[in-house]
Protein backbone atom coordinates (compact mmCIF):
# COMPACT_ATOMS: atom_id res chain seq x y z
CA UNK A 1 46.38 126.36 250.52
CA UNK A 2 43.81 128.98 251.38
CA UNK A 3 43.79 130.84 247.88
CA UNK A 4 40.63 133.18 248.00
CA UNK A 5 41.27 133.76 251.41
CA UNK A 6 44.38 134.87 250.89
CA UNK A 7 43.40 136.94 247.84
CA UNK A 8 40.67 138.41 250.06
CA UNK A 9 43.17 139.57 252.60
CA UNK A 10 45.21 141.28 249.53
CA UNK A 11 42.73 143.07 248.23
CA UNK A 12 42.06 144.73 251.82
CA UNK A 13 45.67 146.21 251.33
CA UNK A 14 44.97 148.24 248.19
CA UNK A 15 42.37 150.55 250.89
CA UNK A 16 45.46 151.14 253.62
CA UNK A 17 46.16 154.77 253.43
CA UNK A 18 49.61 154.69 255.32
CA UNK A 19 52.59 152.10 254.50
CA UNK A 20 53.21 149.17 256.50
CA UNK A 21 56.43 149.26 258.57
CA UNK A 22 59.24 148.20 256.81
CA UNK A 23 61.94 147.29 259.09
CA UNK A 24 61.88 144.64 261.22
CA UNK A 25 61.94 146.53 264.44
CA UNK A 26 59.16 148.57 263.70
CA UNK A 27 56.80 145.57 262.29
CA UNK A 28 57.63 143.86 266.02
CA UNK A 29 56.64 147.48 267.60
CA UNK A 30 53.92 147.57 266.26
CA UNK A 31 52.76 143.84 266.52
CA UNK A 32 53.87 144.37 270.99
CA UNK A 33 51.77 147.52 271.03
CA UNK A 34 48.78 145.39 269.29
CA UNK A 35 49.35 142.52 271.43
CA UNK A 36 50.05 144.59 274.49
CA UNK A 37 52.69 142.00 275.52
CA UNK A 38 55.89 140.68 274.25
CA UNK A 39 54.61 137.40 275.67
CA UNK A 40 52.25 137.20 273.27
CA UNK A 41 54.39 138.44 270.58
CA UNK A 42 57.06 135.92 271.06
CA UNK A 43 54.55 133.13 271.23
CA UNK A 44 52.51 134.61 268.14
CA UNK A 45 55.85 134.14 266.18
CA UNK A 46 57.51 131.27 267.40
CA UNK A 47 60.15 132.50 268.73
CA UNK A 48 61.83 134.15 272.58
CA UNK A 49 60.27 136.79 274.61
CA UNK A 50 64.20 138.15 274.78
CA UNK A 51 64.04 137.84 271.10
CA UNK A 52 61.24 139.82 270.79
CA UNK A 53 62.98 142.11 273.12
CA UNK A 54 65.77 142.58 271.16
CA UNK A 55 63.80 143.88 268.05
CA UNK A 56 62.25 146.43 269.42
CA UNK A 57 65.68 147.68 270.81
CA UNK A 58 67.06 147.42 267.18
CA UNK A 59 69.63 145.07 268.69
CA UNK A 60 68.62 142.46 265.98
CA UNK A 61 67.65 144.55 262.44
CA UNK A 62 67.74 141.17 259.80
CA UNK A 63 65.17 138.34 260.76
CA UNK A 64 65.83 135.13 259.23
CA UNK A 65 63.84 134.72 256.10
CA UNK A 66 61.17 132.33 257.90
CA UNK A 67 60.48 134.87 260.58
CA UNK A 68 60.80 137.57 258.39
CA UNK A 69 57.56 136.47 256.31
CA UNK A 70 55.78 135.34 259.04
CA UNK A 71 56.30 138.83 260.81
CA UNK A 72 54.93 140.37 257.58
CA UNK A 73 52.44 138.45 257.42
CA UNK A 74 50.74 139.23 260.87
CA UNK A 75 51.77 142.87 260.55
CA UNK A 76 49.52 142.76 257.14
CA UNK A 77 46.74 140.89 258.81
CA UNK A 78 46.62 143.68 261.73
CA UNK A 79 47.32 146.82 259.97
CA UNK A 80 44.68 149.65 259.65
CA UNK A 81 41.65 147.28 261.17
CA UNK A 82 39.12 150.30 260.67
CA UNK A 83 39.97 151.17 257.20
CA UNK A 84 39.32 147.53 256.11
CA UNK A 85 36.57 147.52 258.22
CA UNK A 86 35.48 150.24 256.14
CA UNK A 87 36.15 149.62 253.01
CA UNK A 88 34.04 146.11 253.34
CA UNK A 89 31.30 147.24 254.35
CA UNK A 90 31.13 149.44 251.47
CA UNK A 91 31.11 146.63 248.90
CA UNK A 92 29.41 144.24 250.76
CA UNK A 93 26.31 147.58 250.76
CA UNK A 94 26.89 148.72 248.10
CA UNK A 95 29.62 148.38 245.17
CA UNK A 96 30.07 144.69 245.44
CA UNK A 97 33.72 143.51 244.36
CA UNK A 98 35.61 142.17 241.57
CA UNK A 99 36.61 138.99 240.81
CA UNK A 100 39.34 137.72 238.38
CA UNK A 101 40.56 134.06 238.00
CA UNK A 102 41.90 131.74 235.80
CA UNK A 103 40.74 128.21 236.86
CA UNK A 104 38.74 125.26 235.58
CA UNK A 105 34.99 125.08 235.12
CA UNK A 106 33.34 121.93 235.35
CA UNK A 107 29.23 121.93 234.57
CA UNK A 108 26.64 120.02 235.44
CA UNK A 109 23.78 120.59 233.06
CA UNK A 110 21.32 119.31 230.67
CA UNK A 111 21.36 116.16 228.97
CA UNK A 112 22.95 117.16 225.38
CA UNK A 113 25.48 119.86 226.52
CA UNK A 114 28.64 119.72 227.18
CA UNK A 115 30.00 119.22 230.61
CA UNK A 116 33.51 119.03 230.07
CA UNK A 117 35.18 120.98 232.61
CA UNK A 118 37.61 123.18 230.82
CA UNK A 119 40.20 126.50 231.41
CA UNK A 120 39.05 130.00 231.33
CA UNK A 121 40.06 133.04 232.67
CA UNK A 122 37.21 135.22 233.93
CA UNK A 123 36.88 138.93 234.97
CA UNK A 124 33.23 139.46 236.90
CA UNK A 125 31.87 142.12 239.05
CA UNK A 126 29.98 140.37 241.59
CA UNK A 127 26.83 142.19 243.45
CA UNK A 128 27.05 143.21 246.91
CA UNK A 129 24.91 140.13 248.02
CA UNK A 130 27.63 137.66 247.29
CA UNK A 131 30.93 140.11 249.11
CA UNK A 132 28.75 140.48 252.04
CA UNK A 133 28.32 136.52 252.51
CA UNK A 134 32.23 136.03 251.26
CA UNK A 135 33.69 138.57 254.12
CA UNK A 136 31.00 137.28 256.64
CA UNK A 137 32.08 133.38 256.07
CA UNK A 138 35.91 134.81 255.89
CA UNK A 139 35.14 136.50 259.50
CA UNK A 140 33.57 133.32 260.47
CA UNK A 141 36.79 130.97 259.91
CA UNK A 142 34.87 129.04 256.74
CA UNK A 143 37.29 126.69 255.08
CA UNK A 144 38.38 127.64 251.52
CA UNK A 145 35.99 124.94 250.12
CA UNK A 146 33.20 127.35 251.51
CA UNK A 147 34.89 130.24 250.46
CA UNK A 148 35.11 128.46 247.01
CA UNK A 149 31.34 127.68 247.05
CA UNK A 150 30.25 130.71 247.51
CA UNK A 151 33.11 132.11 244.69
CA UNK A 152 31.21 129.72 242.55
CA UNK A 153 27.82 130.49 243.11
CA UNK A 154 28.15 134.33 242.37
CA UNK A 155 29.99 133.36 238.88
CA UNK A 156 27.60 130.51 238.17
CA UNK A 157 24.67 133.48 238.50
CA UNK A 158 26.27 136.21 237.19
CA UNK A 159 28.56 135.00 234.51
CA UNK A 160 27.50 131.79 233.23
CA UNK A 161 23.48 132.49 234.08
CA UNK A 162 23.71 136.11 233.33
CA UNK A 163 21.48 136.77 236.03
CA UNK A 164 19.01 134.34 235.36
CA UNK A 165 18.29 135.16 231.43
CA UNK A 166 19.97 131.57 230.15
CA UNK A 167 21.15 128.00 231.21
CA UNK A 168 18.31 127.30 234.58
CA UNK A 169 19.90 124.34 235.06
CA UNK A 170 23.41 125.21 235.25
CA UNK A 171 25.47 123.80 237.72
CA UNK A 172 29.15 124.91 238.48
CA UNK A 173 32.36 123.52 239.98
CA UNK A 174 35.06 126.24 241.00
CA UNK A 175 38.31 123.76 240.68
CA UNK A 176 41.93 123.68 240.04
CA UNK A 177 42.87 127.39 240.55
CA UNK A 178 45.74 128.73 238.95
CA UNK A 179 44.98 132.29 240.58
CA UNK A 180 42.26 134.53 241.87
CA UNK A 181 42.30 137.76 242.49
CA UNK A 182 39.83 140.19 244.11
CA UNK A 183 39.54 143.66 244.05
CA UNK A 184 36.80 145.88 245.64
């Protein structure tokens, strides 16, 4: 389960300026004008060219639920490309983004403390420095364990270092994630 990816491609959704299409006619329109083929559509979706053929007729207007999300789902990833294009490279210059998660924190740290990984729910602006590398790995196809790593690494310098001023030798583990949300 790709969870901060995921989350990443939400929070692109609260910058679209115009609703996605809501029936299912229209989100296959606008997925064969993308595509430029209802080939491509068809094979994008698993299912018949004549299929696809017959949604953008309106001769079909209820998807079965399995198609129905996955048709969502690469409608959302497609729609309003320059608007998310925009709004990235906004926080990754300047305003940074938001994160806010509720997982356990495991340390590694000085002999003495306690390294007990434990729950916590954390709300953290993170700089621009560490959106730009998230939507550049993101654009890259990184894994969610690098996604995750760098996740970890702006909260272990930001929240639990507070930029530098306590705990040098703080190590932390991003692990077992109930949610995460991101908002820029």
């Amino acid at each position: 389960m790709s969870q901060i990816d995921d989350s990443l491609t939400r929070a692109d959704e609260q910058h679209f300026t115009r609703a996605l299409p809501k029936s299912a006619g229209a989100q296959v329109r606008f997925l064969v004008k993308q595509l430029k083929s209802t080939r491509e559509t068809a094979r994008l979706l698993g299912i018949s060219q004549r299929t696809v053929e017959r949604y953008v007729k309106d001769q079909i207007k209820q998807p079965k639920p399995a198609l129905a999300a996955r048709l969502a789902s690469e409608v959302r990833r497609r729609w309003q490309p320059l608007v998310r294009k925009r709004a990235r490279a906004k926080a990754a210059r300047t305003t940074g983004l938001v994160i806010e998660t509720r997982a356990r924190f495991g340390f590694t740290a000085a002999p003495g403390s306690t390294d007990d990984g434990r729950m916590r729910r954390i709300t953290q602006h993170l700089p621009p420095e560490y959106a730009s590398r998230l939507f550049a790995a993101q654009e890259a196809g990184a894994g969610e364990s690098q996604l995750r790593a760098i996740a970890a690494e702006g909260l272990q310098e930001i929240y639990f270092k507070d930029n530098g001023a306590r705990a040098d030798s703080l190590l932390v583990e991003f692990t077992d994630i109930d949610y995460v949300d991101f908002a820029f």
